[in-house]
Every structure is written in structure tokens, then in C-alpha cells.
PDB file of N, CA and C in Angstrom:
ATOM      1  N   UNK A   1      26.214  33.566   0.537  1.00  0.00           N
ATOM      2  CA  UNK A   1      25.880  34.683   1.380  1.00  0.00           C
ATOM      3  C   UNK A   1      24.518  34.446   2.029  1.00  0.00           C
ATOM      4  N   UNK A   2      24.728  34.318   3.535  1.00  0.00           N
ATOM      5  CA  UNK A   2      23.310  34.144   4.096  1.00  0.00           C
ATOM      6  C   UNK A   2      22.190  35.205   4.011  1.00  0.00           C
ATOM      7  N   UNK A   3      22.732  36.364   4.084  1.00  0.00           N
ATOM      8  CA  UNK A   3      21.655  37.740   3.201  1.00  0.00           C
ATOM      9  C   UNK A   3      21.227  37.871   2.145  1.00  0.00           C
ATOM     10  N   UNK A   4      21.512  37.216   1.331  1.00  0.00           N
ATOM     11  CA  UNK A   4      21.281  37.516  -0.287  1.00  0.00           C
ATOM     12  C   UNK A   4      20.305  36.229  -0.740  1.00  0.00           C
ATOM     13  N   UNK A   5      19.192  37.022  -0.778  1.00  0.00           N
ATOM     14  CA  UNK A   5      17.782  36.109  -1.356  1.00  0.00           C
ATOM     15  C   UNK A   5      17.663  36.464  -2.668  1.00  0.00           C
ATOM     16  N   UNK A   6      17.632  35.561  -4.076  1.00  0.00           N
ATOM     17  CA  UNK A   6      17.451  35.534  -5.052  1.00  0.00           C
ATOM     18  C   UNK A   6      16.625  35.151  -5.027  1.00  0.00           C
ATOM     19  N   UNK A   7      16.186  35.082  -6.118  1.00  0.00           N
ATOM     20  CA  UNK A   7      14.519  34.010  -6.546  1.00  0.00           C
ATOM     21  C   UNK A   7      15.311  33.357  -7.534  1.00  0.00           C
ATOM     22  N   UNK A   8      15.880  32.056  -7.394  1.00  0.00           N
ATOM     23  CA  UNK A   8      15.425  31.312  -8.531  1.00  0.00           C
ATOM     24  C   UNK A   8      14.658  30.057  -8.560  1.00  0.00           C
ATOM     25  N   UNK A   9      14.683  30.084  -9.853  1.00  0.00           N
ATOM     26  CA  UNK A   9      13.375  29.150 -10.667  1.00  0.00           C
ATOM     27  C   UNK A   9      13.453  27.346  -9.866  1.00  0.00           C
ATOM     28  N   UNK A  10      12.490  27.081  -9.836  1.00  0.00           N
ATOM     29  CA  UNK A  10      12.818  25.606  -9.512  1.00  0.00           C
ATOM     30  C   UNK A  10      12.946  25.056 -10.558  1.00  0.00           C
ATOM     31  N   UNK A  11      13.284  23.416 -10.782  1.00  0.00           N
ATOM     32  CA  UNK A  11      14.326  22.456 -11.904  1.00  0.00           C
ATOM     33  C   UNK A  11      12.999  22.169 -11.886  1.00  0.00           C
ATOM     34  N   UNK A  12      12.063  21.754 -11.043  1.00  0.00           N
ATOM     35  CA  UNK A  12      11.364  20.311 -11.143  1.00  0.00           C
ATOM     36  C   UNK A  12       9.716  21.297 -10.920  1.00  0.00           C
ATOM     37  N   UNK A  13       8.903  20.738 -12.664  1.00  0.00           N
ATOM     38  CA  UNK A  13       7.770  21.278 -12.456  1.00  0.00           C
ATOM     39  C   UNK A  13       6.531  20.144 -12.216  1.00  0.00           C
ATOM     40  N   UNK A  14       5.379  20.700 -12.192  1.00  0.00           N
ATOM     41  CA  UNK A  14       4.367  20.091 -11.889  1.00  0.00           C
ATOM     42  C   UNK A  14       3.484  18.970 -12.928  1.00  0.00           C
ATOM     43  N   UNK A  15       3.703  17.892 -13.266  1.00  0.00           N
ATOM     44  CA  UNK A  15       2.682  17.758 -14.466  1.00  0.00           C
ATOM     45  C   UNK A  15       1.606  17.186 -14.158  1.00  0.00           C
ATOM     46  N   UNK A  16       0.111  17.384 -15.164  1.00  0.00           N
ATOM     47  CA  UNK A  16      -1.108  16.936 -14.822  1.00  0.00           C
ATOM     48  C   UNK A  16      -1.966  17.620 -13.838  1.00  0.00           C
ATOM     49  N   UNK A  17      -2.933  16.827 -13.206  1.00  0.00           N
ATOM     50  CA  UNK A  17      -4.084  18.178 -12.704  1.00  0.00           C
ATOM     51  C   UNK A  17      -4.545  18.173 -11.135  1.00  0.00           C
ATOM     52  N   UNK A  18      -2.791  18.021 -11.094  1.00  0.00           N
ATOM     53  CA  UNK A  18      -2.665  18.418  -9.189  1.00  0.00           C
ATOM     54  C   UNK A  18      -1.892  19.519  -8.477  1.00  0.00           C
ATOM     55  N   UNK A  19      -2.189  20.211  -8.157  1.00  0.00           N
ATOM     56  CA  UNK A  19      -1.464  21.581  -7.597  1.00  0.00           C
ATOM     57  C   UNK A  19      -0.417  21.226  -6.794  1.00  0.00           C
ATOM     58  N   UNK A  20      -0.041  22.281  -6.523  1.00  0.00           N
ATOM     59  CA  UNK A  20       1.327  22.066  -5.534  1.00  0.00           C
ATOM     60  C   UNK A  20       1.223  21.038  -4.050  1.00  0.00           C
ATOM     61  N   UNK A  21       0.379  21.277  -3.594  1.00  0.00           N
ATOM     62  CA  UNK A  21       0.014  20.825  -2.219  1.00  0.00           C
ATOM     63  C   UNK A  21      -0.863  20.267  -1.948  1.00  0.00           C
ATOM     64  N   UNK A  22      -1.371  19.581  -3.477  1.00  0.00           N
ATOM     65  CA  UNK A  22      -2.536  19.021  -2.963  1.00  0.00           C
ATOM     66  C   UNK A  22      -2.285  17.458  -3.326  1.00  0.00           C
ATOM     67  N   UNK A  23      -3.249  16.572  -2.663  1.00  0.00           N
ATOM     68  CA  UNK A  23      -3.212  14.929  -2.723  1.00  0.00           C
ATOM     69  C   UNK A  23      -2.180  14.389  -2.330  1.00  0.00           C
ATOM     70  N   UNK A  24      -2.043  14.704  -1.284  1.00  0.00           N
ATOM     71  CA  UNK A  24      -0.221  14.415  -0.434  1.00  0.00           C
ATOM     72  C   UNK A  24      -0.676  13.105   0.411  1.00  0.00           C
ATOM     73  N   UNK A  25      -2.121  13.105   0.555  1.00  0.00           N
ATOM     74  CA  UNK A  25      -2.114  11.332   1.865  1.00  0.00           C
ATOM     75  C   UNK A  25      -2.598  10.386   0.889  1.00  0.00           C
ATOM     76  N   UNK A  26      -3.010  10.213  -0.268  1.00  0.00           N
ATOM     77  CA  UNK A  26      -3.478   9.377  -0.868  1.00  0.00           C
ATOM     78  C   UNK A  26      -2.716   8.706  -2.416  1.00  0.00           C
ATOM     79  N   UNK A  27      -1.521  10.091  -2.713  1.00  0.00           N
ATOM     80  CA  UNK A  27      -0.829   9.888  -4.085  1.00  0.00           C
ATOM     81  C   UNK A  27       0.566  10.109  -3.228  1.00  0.00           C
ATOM     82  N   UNK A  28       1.691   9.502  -3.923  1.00  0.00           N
ATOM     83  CA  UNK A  28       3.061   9.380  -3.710  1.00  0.00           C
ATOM     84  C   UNK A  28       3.602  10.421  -4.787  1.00  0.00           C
ATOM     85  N   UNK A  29       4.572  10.947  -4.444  1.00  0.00           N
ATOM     86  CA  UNK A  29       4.971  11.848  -5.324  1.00  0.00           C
ATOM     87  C   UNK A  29       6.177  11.461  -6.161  1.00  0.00           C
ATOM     88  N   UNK A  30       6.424  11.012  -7.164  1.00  0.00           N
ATOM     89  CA  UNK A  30       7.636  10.367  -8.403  1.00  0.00           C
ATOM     90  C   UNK A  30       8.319  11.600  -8.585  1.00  0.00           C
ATOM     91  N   UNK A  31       9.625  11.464  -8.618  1.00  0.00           N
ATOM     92  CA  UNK A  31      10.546  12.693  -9.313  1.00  0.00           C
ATOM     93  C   UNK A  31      11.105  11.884 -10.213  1.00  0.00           C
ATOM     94  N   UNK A  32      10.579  12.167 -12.041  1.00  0.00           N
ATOM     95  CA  UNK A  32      10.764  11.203 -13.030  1.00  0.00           C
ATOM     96  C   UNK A  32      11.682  12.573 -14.027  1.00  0.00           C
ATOM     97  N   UNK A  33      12.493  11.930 -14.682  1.00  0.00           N
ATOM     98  CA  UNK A  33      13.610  13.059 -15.687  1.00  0.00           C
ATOM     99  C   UNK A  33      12.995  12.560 -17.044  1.00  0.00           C
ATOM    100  N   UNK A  34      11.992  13.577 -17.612  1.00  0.00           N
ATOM    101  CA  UNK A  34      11.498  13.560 -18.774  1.00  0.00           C
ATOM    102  C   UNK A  34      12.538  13.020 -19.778  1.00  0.00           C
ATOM    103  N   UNK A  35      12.573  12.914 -20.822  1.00  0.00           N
ATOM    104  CA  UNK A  35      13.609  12.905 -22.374  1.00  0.00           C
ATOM    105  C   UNK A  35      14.154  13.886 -22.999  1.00  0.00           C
ATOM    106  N   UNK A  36      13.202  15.421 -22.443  1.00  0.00           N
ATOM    107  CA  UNK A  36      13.663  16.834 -22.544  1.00  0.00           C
ATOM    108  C   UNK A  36      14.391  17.138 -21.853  1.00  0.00           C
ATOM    109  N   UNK A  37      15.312  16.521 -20.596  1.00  0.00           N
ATOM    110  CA  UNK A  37      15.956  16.916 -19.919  1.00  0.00           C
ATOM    111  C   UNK A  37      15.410  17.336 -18.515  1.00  0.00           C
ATOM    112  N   UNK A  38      14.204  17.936 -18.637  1.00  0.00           N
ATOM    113  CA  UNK A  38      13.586  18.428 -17.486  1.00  0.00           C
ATOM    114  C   UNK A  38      13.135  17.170 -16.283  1.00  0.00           C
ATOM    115  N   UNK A  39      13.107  17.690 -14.782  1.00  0.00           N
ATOM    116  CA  UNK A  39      12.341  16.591 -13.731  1.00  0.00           C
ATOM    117  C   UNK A  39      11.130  17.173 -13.377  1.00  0.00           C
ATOM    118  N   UNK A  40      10.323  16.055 -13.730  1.00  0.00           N
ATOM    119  CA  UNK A  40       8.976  16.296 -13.270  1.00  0.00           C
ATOM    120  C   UNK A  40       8.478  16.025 -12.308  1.00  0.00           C
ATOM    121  N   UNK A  41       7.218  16.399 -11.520  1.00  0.00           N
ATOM    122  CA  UNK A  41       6.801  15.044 -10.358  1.00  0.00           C
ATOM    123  C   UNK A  41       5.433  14.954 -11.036  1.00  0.00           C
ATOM    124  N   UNK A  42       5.864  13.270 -10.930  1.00  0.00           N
ATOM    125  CA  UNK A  42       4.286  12.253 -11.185  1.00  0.00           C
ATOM    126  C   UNK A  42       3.542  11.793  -9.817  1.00  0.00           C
ATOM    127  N   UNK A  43       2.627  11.724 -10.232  1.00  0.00           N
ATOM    128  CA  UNK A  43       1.771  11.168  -8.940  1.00  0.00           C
ATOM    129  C   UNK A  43       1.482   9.767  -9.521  1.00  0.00           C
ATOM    130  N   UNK A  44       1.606   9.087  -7.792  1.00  0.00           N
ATOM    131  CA  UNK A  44       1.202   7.482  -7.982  1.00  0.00           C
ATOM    132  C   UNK A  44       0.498   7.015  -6.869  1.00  0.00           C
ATOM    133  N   UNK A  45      -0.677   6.291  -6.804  1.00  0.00           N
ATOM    134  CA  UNK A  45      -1.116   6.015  -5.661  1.00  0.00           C
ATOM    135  C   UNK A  45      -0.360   4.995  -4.891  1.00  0.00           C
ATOM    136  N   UNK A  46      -0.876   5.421  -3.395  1.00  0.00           N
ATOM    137  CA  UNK A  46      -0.049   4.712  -2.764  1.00  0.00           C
ATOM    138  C   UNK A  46      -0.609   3.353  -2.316  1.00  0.00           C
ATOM    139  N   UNK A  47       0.328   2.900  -2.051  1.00  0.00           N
ATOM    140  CA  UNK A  47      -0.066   0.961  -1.428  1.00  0.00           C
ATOM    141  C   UNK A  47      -1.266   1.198  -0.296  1.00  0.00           C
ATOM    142  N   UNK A  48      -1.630   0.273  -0.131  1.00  0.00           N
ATOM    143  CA  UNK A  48      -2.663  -0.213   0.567  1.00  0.00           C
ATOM    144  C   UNK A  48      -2.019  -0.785   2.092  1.00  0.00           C
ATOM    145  N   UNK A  49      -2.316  -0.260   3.441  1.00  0.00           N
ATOM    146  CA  UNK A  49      -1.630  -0.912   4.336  1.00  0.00           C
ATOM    147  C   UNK A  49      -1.858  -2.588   4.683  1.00  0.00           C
ATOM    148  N   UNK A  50      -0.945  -3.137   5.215  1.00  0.00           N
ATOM    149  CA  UNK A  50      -1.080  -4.049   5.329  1.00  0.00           C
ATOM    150  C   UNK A  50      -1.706  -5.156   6.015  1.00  0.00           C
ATOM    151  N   UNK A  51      -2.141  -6.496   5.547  1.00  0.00           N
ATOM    152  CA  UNK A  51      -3.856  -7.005   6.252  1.00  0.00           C
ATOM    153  C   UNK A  51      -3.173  -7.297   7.604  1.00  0.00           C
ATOM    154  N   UNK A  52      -4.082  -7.614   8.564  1.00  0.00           N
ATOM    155  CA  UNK A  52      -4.085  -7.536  10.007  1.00  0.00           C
ATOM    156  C   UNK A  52      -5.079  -8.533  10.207  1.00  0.00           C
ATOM    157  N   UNK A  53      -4.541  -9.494  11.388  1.00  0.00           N
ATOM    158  CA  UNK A  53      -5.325 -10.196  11.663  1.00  0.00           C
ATOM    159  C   UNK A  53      -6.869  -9.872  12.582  1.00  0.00           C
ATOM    160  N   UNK A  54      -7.777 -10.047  12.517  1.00  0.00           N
ATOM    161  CA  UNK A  54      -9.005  -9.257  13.008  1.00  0.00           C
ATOM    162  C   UNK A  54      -9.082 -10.001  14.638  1.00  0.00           C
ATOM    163  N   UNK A  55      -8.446 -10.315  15.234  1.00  0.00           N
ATOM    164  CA  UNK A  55      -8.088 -11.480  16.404  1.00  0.00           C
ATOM    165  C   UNK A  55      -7.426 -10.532  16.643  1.00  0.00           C
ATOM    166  N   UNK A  56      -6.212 -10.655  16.847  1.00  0.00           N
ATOM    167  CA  UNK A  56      -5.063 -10.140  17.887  1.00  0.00           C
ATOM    168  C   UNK A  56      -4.331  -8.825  16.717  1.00  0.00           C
ATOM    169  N   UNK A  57      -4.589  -8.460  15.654  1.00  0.00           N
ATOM    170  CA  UNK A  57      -4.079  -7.581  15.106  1.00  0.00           C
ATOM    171  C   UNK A  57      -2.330  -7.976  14.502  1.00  0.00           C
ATOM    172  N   UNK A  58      -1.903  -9.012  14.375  1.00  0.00           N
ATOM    173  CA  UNK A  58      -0.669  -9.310  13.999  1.00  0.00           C
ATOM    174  C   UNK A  58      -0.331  -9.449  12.298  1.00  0.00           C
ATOM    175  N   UNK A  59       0.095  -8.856  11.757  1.00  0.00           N
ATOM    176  CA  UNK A  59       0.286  -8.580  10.533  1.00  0.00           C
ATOM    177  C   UNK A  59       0.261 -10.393   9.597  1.00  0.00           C
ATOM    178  N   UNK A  60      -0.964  -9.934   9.068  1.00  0.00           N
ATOM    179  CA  UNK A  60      -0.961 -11.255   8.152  1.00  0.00           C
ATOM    180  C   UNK A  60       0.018 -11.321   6.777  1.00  0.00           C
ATOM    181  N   UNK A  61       0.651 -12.962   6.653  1.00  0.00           N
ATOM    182  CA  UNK A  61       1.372 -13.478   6.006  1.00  0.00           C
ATOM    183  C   UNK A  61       0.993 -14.019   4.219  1.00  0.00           C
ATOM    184  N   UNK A  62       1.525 -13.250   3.445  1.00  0.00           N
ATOM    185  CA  UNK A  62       0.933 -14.258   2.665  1.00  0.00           C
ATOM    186  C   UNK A  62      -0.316 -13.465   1.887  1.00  0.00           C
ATOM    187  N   UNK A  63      -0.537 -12.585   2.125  1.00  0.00           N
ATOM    188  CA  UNK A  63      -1.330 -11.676   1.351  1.00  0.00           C
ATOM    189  C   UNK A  63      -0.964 -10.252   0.590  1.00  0.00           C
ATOM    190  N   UNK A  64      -0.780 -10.205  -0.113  1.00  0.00           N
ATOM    191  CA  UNK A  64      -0.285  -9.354  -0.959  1.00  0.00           C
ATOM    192  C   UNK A  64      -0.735  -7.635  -0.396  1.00  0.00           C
ATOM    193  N   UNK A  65       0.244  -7.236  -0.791  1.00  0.00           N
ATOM    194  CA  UNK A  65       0.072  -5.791  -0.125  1.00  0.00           C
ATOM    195  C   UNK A  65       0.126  -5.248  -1.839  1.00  0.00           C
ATOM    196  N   UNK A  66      -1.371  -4.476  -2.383  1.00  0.00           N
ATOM    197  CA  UNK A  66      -1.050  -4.505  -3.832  1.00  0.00           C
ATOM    198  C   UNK A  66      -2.578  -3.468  -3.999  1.00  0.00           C
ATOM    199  N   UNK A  67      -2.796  -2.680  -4.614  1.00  0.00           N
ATOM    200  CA  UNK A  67      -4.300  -1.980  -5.332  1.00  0.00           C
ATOM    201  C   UNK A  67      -5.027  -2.825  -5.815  1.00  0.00           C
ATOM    202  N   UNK A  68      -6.100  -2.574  -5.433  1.00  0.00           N
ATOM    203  CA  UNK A  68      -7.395  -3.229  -6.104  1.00  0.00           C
ATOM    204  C   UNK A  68      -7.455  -4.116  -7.308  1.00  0.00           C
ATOM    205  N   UNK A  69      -6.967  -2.984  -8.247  1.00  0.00           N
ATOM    206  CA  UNK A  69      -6.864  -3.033 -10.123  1.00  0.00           C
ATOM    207  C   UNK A  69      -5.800  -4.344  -9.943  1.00  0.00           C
ATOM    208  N   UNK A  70      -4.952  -4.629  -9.447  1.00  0.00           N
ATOM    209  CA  UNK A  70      -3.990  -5.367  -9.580  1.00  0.00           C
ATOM    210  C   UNK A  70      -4.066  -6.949  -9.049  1.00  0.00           C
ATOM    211  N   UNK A  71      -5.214  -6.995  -8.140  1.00  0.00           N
ATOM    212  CA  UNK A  71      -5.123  -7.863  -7.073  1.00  0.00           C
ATOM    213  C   UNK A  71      -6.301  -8.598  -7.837  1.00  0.00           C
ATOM    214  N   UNK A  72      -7.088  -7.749  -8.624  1.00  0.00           N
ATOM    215  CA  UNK A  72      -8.047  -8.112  -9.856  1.00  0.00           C
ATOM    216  C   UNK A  72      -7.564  -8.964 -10.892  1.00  0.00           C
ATOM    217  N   UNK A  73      -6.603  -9.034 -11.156  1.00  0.00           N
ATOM    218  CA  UNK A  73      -5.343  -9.792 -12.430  1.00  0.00           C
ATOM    219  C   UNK A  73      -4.886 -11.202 -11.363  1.00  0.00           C
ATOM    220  N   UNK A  74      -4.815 -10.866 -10.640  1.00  0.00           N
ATOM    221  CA  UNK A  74      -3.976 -11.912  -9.583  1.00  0.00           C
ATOM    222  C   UNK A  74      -4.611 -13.380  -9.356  1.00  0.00           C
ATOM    223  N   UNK A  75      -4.511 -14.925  -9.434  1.00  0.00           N
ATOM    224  CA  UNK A  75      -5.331 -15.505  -9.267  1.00  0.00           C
ATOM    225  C   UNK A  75      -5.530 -15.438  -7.418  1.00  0.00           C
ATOM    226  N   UNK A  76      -6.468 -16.623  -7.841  1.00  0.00           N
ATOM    227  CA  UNK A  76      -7.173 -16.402  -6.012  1.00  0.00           C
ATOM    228  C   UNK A  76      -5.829 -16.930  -5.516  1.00  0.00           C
ATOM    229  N   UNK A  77      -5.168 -18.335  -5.491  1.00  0.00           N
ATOM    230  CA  UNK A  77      -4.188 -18.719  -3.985  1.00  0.00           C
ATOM    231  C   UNK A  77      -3.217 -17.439  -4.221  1.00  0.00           C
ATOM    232  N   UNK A  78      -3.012 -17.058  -5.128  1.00  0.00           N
ATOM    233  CA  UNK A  78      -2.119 -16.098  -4.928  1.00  0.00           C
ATOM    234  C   UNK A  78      -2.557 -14.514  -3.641  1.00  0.00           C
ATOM    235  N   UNK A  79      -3.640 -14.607  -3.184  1.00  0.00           N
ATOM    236  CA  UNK A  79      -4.629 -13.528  -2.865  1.00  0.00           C
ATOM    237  C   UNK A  79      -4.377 -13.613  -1.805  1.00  0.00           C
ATOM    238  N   UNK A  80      -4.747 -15.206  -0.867  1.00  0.00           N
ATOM    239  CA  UNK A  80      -4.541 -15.207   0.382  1.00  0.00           C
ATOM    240  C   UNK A  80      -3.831 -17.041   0.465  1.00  0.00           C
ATOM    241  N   UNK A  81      -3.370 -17.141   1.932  1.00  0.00           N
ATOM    242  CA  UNK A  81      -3.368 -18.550   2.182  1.00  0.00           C
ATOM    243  C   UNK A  81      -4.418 -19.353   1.890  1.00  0.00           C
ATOM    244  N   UNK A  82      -4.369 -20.947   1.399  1.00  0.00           N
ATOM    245  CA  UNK A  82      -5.292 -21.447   1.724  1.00  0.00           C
ATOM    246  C   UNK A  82      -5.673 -22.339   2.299  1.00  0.00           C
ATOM    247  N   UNK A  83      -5.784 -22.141   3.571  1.00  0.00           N
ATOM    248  CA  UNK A  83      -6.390 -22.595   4.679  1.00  0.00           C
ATOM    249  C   UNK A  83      -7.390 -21.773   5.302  1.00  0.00           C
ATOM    250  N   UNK A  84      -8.342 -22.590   6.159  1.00  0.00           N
ATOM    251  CA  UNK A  84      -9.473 -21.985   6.885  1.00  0.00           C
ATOM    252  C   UNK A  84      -9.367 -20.785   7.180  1.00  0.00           C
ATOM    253  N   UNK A  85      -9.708 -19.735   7.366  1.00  0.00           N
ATOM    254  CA  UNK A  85      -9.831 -18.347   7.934  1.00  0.00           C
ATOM    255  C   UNK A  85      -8.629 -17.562   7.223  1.00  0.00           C
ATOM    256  N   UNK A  86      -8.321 -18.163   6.101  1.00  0.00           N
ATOM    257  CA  UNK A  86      -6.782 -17.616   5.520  1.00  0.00           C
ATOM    258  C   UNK A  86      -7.331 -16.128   4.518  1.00  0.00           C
ATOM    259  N   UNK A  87      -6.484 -15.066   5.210  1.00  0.00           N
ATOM    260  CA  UNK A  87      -6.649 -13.964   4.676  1.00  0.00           C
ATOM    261  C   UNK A  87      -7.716 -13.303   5.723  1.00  0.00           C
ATOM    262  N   UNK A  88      -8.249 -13.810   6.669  1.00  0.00           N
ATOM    263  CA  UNK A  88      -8.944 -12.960   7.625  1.00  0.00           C
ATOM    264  C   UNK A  88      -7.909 -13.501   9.407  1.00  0.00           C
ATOM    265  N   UNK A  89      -7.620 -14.500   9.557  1.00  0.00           N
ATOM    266  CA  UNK A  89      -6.963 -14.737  10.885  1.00  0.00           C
ATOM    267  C   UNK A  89      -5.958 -15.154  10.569  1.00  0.00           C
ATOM    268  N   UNK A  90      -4.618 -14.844  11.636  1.00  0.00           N
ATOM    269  CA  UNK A  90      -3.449 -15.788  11.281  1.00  0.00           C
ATOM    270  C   UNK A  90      -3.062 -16.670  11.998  1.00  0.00           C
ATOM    271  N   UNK A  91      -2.252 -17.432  11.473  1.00  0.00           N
ATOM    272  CA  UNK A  91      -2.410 -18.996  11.831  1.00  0.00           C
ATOM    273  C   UNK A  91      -2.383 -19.489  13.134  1.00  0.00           C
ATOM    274  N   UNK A  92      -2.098 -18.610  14.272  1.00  0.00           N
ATOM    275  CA  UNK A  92      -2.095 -18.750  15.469  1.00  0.00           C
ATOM    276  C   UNK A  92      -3.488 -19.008  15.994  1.00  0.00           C
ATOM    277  N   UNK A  93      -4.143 -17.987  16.022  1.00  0.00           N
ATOM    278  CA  UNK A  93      -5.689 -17.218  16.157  1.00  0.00           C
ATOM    279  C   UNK A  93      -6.284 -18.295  15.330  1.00  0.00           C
ATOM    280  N   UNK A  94      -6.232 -18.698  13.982  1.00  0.00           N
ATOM    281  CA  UNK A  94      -6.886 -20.177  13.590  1.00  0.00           C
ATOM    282  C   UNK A  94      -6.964 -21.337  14.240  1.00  0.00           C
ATOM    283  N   UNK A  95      -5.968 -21.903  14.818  1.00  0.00           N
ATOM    284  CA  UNK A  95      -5.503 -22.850  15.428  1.00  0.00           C
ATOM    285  C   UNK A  95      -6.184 -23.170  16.477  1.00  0.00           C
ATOM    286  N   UNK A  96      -6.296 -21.945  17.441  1.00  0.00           N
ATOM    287  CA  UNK A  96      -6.819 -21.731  18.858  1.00  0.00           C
ATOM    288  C   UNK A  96      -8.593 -21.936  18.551  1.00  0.00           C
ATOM    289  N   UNK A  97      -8.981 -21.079  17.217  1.00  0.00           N
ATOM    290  CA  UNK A  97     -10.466 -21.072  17.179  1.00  0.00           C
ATOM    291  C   UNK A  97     -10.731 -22.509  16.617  1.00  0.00           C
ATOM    292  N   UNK A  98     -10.486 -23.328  15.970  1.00  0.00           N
ATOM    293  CA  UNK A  98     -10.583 -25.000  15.447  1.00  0.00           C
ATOM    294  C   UNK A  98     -10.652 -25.491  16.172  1.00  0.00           C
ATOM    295  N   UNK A  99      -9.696 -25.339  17.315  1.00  0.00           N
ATOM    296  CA  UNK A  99      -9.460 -26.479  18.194  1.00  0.00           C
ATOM    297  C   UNK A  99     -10.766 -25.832  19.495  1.00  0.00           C
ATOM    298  N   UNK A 100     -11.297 -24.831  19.668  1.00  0.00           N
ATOM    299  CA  UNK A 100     -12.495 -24.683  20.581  1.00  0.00           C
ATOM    300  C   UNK A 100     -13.582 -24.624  19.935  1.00  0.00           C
ATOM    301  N   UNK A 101     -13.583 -24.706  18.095  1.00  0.00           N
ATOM    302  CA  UNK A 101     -14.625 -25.553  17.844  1.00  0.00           C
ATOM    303  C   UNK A 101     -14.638 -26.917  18.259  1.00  0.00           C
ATOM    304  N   UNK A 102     -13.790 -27.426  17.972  1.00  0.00           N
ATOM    305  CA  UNK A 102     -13.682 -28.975  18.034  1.00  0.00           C
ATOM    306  C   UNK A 102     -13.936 -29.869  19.039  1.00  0.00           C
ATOM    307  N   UNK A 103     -13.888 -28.647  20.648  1.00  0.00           N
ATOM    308  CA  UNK A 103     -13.778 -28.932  21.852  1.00  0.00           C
ATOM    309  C   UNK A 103     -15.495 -28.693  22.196  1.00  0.00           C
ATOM    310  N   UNK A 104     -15.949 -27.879  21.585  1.00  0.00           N
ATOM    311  CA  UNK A 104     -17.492 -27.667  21.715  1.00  0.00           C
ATOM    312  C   UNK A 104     -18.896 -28.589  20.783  1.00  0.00           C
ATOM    313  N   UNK A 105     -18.019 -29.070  19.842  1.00  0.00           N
ATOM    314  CA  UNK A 105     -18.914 -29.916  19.290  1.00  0.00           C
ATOM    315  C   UNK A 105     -19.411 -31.266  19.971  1.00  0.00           C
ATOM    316  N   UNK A 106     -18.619 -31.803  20.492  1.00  0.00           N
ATOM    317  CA  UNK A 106     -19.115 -33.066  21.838  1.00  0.00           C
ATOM    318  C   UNK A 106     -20.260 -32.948  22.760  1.00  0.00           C
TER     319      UNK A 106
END
């Protein structure tokens, strides 16, 4: 019946020390089914966007899209490429800047 407003209860409550509406651009919201039966929502932070070349802006290869805490555990080649400018330019934008070093050193 499109007239008939009840109130009922929602399934899925809040846990921990975030209100309804709050931390929505920085935490992801989990809908996890406790062991009691009940669904909760957990908060999880969200990923980190992804690196960009500082040249032409083209999404760099090869670098982990991952939190801080995590990227901390990680060894270094795993972090970025390794080659020259690897993890700040991509390989295009490298290429071009080597070779007009190379052209200016003479």
C-alpha cells in the first residue's frame, strides 16, 4: 500500500564511533553479517588514487595502488619500476627527457 507508512526498524546497525553520516569521503562503508546473525556496517579506509605521471598526467604502471601502513611492509622494487624516474614519470615522458639530456650534454 503506497499510503501506509510504518516505521520499521532497520536490519543493519551502526558499529564503533561513527554516526550515521559521518566519514563518507575518506572511509568505505562494509556491510559485514556478524555470528549473531545481525548486519553491521564497518568502516574501512579507502584506497589511495592512483600515481600519475607528473609530465603528461597518464596513469603510472607498476606502482601499487595500496595505504601507507601497507606499502611500509612492501619491499622497494615492489614500490615502483626500476628504472630512472620510475614511480615519478612514465616511460614515455622518461624516454623523451634522457634522450634531451643526452642531446644537451655535447
Amino acid at each position: 500500500m503506497p499510503g501506509n507508512k510504518s516505521k520499521i526498524k532497520p536490519k543493519i546497525t551502526l558499529e564503533g564511533r561513527y554516526g550515521r553520516f559521518k566519514a563518507r569521503k575518506r572511509l568505505r562503508m562494509l556491510y559485514v553479517k556478524v555470528p549473531g546473525g545481525r548486519t553491521v556496517i564497518q568502516f574501512k579506509k579507502k584506497k589511495p588514487s592512483k600515481a600519475q605521471c607528473k609530465n603528461c598526467g597518464k596513469v603510472l604502471l607498476g606502482v601499487p595502488r595500496q595505504l601507507s601502513v601497507k606499502l611500509r611492509n612492501m619491499p622497494k622494487t615492489a614500490k615502483r619500476p626500476e628504472r630512472p624516474y620510475g614511480g615519478v614519470l612514465c616511460s614515455k615522458c622518461t624516454r623523451i627527457l634522457l634522450k634531451t639530456q643526452a642531446r644537451t650534454e655535447k
